[in-house]
C-alpha atoms as a PDB file:
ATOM      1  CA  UNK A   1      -0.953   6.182  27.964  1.00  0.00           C
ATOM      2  CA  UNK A   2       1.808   8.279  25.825  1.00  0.00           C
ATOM      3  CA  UNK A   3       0.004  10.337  23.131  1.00  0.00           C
ATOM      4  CA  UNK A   4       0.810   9.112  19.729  1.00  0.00           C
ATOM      5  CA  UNK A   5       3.611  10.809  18.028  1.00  0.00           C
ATOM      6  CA  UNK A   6       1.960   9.490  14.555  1.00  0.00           C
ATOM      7  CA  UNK A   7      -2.024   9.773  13.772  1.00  0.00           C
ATOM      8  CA  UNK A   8      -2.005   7.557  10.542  1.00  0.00           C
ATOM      9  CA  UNK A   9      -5.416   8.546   8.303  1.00  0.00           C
ATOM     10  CA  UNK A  10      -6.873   5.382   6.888  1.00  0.00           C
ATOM     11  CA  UNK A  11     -10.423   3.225   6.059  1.00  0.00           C
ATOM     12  CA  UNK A  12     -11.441  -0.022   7.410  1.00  0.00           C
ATOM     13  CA  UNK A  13      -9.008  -2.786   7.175  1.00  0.00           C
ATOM     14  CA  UNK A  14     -10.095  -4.083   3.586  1.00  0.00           C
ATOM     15  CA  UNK A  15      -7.805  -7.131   3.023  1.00  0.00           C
ATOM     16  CA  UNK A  16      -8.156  -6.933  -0.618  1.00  0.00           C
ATOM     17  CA  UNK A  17      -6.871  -2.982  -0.722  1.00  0.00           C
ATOM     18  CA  UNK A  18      -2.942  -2.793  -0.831  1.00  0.00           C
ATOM     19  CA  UNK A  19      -2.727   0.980   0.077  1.00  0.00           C
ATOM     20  CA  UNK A  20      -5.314   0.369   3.679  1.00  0.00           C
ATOM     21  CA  UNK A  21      -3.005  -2.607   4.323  1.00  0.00           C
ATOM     22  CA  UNK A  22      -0.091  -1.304   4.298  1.00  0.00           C
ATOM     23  CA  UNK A  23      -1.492   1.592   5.845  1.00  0.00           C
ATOM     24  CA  UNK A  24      -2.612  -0.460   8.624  1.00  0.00           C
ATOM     25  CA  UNK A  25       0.608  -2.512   8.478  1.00  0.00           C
ATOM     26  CA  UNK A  26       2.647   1.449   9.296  1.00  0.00           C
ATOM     27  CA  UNK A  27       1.096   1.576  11.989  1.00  0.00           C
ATOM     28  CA  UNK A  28       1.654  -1.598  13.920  1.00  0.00           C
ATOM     29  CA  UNK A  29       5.275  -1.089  13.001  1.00  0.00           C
ATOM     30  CA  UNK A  30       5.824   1.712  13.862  1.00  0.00           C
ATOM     31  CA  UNK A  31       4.478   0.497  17.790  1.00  0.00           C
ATOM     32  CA  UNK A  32       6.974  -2.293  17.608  1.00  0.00           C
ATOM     33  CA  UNK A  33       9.973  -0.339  16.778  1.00  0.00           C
ATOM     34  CA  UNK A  34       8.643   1.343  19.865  1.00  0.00           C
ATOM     35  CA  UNK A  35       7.354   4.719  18.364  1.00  0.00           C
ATOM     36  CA  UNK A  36       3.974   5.351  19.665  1.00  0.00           C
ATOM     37  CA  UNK A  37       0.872   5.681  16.655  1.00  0.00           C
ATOM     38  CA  UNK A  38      -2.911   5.299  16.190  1.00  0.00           C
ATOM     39  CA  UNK A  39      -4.877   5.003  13.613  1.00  0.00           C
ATOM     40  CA  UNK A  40      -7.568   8.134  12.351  1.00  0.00           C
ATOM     41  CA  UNK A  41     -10.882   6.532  10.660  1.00  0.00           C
ATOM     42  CA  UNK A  42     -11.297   7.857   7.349  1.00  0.00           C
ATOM     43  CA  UNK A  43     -15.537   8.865   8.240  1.00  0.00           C
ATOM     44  CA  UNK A  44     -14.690  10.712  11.633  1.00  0.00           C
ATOM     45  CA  UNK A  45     -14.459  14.132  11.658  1.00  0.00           C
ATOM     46  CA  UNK A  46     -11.523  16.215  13.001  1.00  0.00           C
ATOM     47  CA  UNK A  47     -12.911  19.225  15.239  1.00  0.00           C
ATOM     48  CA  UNK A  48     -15.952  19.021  17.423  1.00  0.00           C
ATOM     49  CA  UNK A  49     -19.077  21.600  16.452  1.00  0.00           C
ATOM     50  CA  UNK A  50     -18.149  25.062  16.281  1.00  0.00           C
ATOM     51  CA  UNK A  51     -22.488  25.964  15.983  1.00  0.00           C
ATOM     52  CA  UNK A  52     -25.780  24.780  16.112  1.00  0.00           C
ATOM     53  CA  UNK A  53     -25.851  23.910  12.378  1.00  0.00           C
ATOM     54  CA  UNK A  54     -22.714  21.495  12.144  1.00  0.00           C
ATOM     55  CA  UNK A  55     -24.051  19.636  15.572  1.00  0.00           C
ATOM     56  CA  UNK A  56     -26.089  17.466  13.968  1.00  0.00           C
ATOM     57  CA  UNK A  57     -23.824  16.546  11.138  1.00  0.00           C
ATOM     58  CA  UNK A  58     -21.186  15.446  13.972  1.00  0.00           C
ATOM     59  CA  UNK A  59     -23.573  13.601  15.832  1.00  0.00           C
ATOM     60  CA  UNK A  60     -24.462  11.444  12.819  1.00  0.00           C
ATOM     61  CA  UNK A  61     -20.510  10.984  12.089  1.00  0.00           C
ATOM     62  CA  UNK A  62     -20.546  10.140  15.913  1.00  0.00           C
ATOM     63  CA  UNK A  63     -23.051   7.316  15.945  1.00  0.00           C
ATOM     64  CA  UNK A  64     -22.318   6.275  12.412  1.00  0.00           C
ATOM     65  CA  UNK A  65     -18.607   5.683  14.015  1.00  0.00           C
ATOM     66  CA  UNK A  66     -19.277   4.575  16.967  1.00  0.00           C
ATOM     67  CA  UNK A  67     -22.163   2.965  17.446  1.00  0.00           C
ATOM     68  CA  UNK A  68     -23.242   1.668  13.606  1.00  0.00           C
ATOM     69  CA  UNK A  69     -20.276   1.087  12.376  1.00  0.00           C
ATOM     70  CA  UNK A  70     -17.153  -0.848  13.613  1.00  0.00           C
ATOM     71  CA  UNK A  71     -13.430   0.208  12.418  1.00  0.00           C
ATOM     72  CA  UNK A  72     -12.071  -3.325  11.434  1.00  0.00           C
ATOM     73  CA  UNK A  73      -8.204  -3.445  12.123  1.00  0.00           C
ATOM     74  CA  UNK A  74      -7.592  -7.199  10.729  1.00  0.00           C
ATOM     75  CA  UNK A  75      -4.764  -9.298  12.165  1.00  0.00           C
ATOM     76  CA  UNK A  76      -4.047  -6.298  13.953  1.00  0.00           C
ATOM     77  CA  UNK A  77      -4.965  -4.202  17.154  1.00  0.00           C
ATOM     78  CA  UNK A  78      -4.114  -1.046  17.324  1.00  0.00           C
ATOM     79  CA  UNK A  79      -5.025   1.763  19.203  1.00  0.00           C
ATOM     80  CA  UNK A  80      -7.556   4.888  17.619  1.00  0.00           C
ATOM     81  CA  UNK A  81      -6.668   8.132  17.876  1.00  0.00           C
ATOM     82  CA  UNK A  82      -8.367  10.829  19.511  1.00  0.00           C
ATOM     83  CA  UNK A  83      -8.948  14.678  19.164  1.00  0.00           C
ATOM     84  CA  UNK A  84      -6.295  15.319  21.333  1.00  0.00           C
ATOM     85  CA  UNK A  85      -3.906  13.722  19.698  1.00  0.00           C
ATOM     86  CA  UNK A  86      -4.245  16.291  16.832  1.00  0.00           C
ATOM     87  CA  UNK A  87      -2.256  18.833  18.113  1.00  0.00           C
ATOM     88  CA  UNK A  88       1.103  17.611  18.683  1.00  0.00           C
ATOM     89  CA  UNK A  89       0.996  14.711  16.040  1.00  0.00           C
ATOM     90  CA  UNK A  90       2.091  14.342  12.848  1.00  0.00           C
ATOM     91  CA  UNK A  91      -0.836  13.099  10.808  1.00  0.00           C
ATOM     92  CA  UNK A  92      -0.125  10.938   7.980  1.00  0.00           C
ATOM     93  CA  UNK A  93      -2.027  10.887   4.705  1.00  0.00           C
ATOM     94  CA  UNK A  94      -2.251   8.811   1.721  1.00  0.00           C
ATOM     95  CA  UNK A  95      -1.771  10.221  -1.411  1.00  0.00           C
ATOM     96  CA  UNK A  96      -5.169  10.301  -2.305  1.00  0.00           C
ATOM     97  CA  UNK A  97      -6.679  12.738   0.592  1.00  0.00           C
ATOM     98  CA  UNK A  98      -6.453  16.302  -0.551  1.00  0.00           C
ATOM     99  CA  UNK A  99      -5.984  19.029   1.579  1.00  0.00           C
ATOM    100  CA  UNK A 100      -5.729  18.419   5.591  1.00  0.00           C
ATOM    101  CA  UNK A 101      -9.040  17.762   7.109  1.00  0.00           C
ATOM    102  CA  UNK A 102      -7.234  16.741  10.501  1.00  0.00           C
ATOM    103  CA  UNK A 103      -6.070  20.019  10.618  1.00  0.00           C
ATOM    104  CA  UNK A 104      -2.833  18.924  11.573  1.00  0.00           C
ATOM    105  CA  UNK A 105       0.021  21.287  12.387  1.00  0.00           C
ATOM    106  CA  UNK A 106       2.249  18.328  11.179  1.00  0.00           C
ATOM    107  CA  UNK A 107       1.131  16.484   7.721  1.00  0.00           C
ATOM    108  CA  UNK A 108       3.277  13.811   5.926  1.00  0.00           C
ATOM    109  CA  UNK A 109       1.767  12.762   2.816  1.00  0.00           C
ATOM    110  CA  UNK A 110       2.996   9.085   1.973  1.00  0.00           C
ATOM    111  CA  UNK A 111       2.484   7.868  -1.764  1.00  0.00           C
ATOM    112  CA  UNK A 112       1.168   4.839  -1.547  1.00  0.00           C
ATOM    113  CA  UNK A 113       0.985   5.170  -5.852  1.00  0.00           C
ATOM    114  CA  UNK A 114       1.221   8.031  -8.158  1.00  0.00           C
ATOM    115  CA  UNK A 115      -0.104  11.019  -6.772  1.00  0.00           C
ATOM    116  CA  UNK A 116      -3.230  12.620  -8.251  1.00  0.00           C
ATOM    117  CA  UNK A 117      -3.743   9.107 -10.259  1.00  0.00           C
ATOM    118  CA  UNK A 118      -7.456   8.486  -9.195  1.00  0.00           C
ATOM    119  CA  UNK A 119      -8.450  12.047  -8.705  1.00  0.00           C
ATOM    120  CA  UNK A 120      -6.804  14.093 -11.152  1.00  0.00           C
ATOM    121  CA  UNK A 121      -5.972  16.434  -7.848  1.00  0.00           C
ATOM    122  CA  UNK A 122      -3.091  16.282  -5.729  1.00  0.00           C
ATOM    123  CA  UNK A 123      -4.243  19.042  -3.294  1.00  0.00           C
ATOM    124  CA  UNK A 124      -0.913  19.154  -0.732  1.00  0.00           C
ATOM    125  CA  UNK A 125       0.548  21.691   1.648  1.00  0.00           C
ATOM    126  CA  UNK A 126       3.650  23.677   0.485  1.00  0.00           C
ATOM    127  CA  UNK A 127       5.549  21.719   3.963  1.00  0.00           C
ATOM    128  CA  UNK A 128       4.177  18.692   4.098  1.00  0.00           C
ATOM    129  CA  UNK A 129       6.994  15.716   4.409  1.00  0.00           C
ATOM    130  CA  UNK A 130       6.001  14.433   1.079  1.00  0.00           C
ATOM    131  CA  UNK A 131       7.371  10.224   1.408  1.00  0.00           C
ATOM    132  CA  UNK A 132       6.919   7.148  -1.637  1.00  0.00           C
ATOM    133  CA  UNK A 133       6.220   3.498  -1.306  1.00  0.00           C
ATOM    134  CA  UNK A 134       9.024   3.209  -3.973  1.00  0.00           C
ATOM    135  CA  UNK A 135      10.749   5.115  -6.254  1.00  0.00           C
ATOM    136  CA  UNK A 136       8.486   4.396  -8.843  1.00  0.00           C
ATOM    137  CA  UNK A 137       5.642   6.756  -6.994  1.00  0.00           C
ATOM    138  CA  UNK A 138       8.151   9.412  -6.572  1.00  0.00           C
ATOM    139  CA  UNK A 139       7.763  12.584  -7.753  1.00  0.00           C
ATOM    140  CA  UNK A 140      11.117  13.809 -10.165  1.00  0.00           C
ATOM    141  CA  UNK A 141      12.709  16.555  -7.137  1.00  0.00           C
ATOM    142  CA  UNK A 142      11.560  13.994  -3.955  1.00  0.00           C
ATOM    143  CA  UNK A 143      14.984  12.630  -2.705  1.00  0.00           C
ATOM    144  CA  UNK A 144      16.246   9.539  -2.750  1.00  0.00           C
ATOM    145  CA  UNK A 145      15.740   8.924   0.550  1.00  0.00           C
ATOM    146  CA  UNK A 146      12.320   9.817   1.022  1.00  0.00           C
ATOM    147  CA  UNK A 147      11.473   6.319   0.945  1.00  0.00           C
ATOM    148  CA  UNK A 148       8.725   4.531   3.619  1.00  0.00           C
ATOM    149  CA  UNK A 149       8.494   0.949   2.464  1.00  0.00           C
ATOM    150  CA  UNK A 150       6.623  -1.662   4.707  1.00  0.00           C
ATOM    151  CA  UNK A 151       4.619  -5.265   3.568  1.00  0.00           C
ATOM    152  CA  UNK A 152       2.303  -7.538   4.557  1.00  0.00           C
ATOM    153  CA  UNK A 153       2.890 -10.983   3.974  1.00  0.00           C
ATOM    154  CA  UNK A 154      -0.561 -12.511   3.813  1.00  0.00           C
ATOM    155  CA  UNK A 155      -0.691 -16.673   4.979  1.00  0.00           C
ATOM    156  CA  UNK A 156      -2.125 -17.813   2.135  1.00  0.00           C
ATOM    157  CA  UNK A 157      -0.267 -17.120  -0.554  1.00  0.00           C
ATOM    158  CA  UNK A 158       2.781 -20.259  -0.416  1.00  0.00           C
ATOM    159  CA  UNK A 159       3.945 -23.003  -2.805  1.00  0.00           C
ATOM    160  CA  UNK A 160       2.552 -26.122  -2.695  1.00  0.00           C
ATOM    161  CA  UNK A 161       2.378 -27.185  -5.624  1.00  0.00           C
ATOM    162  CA  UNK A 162       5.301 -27.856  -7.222  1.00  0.00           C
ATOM    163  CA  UNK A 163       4.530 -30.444 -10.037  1.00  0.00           C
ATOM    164  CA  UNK A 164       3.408 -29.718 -13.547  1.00  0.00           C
ATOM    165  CA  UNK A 165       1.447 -26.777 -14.650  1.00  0.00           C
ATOM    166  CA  UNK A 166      -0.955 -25.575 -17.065  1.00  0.00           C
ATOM    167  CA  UNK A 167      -2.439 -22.234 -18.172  1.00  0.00           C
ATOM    168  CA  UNK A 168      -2.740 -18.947 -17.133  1.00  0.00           C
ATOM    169  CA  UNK A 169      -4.728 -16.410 -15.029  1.00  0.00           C
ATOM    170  CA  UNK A 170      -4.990 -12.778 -15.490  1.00  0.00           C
ATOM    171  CA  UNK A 171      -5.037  -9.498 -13.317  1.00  0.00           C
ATOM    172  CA  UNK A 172      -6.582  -6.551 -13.720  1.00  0.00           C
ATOM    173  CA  UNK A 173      -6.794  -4.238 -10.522  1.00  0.00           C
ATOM    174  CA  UNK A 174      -5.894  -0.832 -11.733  1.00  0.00           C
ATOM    175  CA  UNK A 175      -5.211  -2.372 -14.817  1.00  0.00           C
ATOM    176  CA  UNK A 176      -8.812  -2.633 -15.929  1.00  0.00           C
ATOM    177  CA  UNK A 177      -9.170   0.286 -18.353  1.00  0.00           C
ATOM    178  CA  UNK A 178      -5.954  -0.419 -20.367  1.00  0.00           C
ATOM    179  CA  UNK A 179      -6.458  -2.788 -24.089  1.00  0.00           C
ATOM    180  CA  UNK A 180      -6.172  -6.382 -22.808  1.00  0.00           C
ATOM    181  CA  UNK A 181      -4.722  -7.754 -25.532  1.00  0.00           C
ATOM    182  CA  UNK A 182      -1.532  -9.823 -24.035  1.00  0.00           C
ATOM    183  CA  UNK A 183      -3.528 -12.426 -22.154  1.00  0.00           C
ATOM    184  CA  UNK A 184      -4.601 -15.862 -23.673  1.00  0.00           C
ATOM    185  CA  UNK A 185      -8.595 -15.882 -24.111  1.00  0.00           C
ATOM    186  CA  UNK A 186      -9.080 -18.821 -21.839  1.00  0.00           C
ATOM    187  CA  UNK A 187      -6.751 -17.091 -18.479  1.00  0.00           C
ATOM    188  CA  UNK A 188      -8.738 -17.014 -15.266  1.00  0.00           C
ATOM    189  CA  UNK A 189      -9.987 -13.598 -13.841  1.00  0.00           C
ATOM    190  CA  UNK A 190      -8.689 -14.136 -10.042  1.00  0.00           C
ATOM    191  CA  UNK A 191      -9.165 -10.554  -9.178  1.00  0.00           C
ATOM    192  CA  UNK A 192     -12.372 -11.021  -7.291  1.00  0.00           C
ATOM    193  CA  UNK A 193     -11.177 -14.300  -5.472  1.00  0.00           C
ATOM    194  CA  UNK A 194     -11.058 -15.371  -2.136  1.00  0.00           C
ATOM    195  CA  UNK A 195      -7.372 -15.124  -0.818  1.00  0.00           C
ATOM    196  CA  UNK A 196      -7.672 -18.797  -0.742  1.00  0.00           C
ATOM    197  CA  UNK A 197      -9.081 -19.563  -3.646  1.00  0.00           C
ATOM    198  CA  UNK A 198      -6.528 -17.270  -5.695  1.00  0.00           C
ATOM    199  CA  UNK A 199      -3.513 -18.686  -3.927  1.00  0.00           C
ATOM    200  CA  UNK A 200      -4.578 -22.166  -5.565  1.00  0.00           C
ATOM    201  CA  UNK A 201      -4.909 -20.652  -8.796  1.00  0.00           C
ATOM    202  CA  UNK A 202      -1.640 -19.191  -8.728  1.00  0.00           C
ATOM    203  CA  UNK A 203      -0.208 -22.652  -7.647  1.00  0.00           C
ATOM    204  CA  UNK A 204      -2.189 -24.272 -11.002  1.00  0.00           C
ATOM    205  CA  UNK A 205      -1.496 -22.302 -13.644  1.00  0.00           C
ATOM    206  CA  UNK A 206       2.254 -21.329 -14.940  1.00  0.00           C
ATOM    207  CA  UNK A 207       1.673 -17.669 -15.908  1.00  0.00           C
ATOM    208  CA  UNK A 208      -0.092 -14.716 -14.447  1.00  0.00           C
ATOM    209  CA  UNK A 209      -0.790 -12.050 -16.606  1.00  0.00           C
ATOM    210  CA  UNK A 210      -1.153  -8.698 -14.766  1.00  0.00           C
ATOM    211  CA  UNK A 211      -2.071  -5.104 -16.529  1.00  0.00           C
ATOM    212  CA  UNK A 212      -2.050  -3.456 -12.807  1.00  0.00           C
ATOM    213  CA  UNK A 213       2.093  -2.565 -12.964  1.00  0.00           C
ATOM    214  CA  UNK A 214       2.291  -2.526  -9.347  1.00  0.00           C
ATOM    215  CA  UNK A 215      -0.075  -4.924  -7.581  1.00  0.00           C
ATOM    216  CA  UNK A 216       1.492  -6.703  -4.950  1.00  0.00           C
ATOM    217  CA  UNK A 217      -0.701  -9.705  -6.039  1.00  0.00           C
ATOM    218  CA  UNK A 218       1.980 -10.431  -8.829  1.00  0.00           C
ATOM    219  CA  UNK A 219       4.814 -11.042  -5.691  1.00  0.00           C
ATOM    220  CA  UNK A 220       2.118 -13.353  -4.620  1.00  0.00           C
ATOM    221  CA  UNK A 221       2.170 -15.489  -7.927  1.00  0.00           C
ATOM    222  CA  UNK A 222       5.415 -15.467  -7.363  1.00  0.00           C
ATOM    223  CA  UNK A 223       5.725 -17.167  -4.084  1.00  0.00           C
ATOM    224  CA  UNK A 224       3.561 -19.482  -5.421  1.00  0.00           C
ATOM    225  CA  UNK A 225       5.309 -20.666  -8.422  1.00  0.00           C
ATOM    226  CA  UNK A 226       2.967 -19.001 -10.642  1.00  0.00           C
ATOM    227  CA  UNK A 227       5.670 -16.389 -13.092  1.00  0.00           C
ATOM    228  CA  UNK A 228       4.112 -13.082 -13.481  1.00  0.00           C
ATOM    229  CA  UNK A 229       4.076 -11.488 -16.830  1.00  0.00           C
ATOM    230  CA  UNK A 230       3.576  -7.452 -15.660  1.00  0.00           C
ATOM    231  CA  UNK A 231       2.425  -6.226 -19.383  1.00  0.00           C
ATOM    232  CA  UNK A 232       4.196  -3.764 -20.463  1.00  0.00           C
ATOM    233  CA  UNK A 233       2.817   0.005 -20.762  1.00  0.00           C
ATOM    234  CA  UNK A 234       3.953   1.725 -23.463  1.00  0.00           C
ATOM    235  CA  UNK A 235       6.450   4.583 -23.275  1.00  0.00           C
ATOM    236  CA  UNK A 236       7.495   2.832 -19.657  1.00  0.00           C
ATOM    237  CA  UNK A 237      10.806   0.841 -19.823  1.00  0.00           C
ATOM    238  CA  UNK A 238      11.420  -1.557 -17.228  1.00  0.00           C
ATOM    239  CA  UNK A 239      13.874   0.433 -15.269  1.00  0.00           C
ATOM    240  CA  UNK A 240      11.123   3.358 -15.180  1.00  0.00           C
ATOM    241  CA  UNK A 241       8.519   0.766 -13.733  1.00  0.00           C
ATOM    242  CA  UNK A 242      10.772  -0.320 -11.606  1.00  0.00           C
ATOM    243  CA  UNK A 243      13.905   1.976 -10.716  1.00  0.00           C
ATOM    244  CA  UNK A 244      15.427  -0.712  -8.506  1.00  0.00           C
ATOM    245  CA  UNK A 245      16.598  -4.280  -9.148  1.00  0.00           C
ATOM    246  CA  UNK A 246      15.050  -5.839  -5.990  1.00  0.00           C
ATOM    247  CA  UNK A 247      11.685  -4.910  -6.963  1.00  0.00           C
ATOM    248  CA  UNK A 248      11.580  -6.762 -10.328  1.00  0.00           C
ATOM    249  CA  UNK A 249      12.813  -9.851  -8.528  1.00  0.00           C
ATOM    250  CA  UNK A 250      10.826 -12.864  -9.734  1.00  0.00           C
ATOM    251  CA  UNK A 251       8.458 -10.208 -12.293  1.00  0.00           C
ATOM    252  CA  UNK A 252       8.472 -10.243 -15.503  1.00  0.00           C
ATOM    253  CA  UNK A 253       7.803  -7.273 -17.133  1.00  0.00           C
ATOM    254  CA  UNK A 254       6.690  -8.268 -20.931  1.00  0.00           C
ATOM    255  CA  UNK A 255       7.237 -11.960 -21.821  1.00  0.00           C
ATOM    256  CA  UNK A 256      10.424 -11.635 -22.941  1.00  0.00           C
ATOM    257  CA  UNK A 257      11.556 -11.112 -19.866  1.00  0.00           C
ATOM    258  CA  UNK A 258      10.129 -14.863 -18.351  1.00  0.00           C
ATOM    259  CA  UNK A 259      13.585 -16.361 -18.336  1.00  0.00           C
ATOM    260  CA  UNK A 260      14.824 -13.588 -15.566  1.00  0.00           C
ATOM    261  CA  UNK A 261      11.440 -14.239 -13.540  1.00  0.00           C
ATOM    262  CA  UNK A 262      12.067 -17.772 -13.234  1.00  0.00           C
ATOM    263  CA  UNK A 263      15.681 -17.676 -12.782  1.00  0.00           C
ATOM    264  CA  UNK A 264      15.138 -15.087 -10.057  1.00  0.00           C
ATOM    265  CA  UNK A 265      12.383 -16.200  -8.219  1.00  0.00           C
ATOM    266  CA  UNK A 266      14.241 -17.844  -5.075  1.00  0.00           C
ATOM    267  CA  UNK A 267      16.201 -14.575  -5.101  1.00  0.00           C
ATOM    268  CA  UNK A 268      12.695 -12.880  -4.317  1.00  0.00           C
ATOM    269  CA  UNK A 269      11.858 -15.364  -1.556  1.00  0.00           C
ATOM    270  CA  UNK A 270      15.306 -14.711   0.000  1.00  0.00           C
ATOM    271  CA  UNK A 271      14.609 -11.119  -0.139  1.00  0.00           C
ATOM    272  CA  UNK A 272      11.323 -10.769   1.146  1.00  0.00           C
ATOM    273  CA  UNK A 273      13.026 -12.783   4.011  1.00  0.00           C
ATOM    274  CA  UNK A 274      15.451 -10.709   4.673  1.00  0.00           C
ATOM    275  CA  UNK A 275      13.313  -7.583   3.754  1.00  0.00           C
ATOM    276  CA  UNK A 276      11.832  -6.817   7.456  1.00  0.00           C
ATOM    277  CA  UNK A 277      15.856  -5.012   8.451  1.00  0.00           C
ATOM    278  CA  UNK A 278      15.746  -3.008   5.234  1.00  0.00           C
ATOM    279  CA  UNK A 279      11.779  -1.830   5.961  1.00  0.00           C
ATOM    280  CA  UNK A 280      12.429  -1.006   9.830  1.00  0.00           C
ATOM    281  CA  UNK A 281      15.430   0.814   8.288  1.00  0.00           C
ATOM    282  CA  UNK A 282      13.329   3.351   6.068  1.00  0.00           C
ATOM    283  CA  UNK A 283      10.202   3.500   9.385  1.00  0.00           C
ATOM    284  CA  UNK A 284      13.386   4.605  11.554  1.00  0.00           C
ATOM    285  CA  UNK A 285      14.777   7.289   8.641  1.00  0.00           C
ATOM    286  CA  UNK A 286      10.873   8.072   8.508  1.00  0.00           C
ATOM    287  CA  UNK A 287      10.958   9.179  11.933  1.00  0.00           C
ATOM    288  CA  UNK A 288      13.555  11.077  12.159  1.00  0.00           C
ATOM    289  CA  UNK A 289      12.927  13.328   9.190  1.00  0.00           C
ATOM    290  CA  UNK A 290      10.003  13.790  10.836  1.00  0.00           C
ATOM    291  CA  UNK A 291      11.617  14.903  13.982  1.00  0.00           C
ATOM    292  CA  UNK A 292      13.987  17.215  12.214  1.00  0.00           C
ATOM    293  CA  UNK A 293      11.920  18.774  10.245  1.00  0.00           C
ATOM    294  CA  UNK A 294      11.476  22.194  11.731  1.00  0.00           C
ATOM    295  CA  UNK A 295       9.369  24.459   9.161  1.00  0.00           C
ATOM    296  CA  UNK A 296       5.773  22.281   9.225  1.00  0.00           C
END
């Protein structure tokens, strides 16, 4: 089997974690564009024991991997990467591993959000090909094109309700430490919901009230005829939240903005439709920056 040309760091599939889906989600598209990549689990070490101290650390990793422990992948199956692989690779990191502890000769660090957000640290080599989710996560001198944008569409989350609604639910995700102050008392909490059971809340209620700015659970109201109300942080003007048109489709960022959610929101299905050209497009610019790039 061809070595991967992409070792992609990442946890367990966790189907309620945006950045390990779409994590996941790189990888399986990147093997149907017909690239070759495997996926790294996020507890197994890098380089075998170098002495008699570290051995038993490794074993436990080992066994604790392998035998106690089983690397979900979700609706997909890809392949796991192996020591091997390290050498030639180019090992991809979220934004919130610091440092390389691959020990890759090639790193690409993809922001999956802002960086140093959840750490305070954003501990990155002086070559890495540094890539956003949007251009909201992008650092000020990262250009334009340094963009790596991919989805997941999870099943659940549809329309079918498309009579009359009442009341509201509320996110909070990352959200949960700002003053929640814009919701109505009585709003549902969905964040700790089945898939299921928050895809039938969205299709009850009319509004969604979300203090996470960027959970992809708002597009998800959305598609269910729920209109998200993103509130607001202050300082942060709409076109700072969200540099590009597309990606406010169907939102509504502060209540004022309701009319253009609503008026929009068949735009958004449309474009997530049509979105699946205009991802492969940035995987394939992805690629080849990483091929070009000479000074790793």
């Amino acid at each position: 089997m061809k070595a991967p040309e992409f070792v992609i760091w990442s946890r367990p599939w966790d189907e309620n974690s945006g950045g390990i889906i779409v994590l996941h989600t790189l990888c399986a598209r990147l093997n149907e564009l017909g690239y070759s990549a495997a996926l790294w689990p996020s507890w197994q070490p890098a380089l075998l024991p170098k002495n008699w101290k570290t051995l038993r650390n490794w074993a436990g990793y080992r066994l604790k991997g392998r035998f106690l422990r089983r690397f979900d992948t979700g609706p997909f199956r890809p392949r796991l990467s192996k020591w091997r692989d390290l050498k030639h690779a180019v090992v991809i990191y979220p934004e919130i591993v610091s440092g390389n502890p691959l020990g890759g000769r090639k790193v690409a660090r993809w922001l999956l959000y802002h960086p140093a957000a959840h750490s305070g640290v954003a501990d990155y080599g002086s070559h890495d090909l540094i890539v956003a989710y949007n251009a909201a996560f992008a650092p000020s001198d990262l250009p334009a094109d340094h963009i790596l944008y991919v989805t997941y569409q999870n099943p659940s989350y549809h329309q079918w309700n498309f009579g009359q609604r009442t009341g509201s639910c509320v996110l909070l995700r990352k959200g949960a430490g700002r003053l929640q102050n814009a919701h109505p008392p009585d709003s549902v909490v969905v964040d700790d919901l089945a898939h299921e059971d928050r895809a039938a809340v969205f299709n009850r209620v009319r509004f969604c009230y979300s203090y996470d700015l960027y959970t992809y659970y708002t597009v998800y109201a959305a598609l269910c005829g729920c209109t998200p109300v993103i509130v607001p942080q202050p300082g942060l003007s709409e076109q700072e939240w969200q540099p590009q048109e597309s990606n406010r489709l169907g939102l509504a960022y502060g209540e004022q903005k309701i009319p253009w959610a609503e008026a929009t929101r068949q735009q958004l299905r449309v474009h997530i439709a049509e979105r699946r050209e205009i991802e492969d497009a940035t995987v394939a610019a992805f690629v080849k920056k990483a091929r070009d790039k000479t000074n790793w």
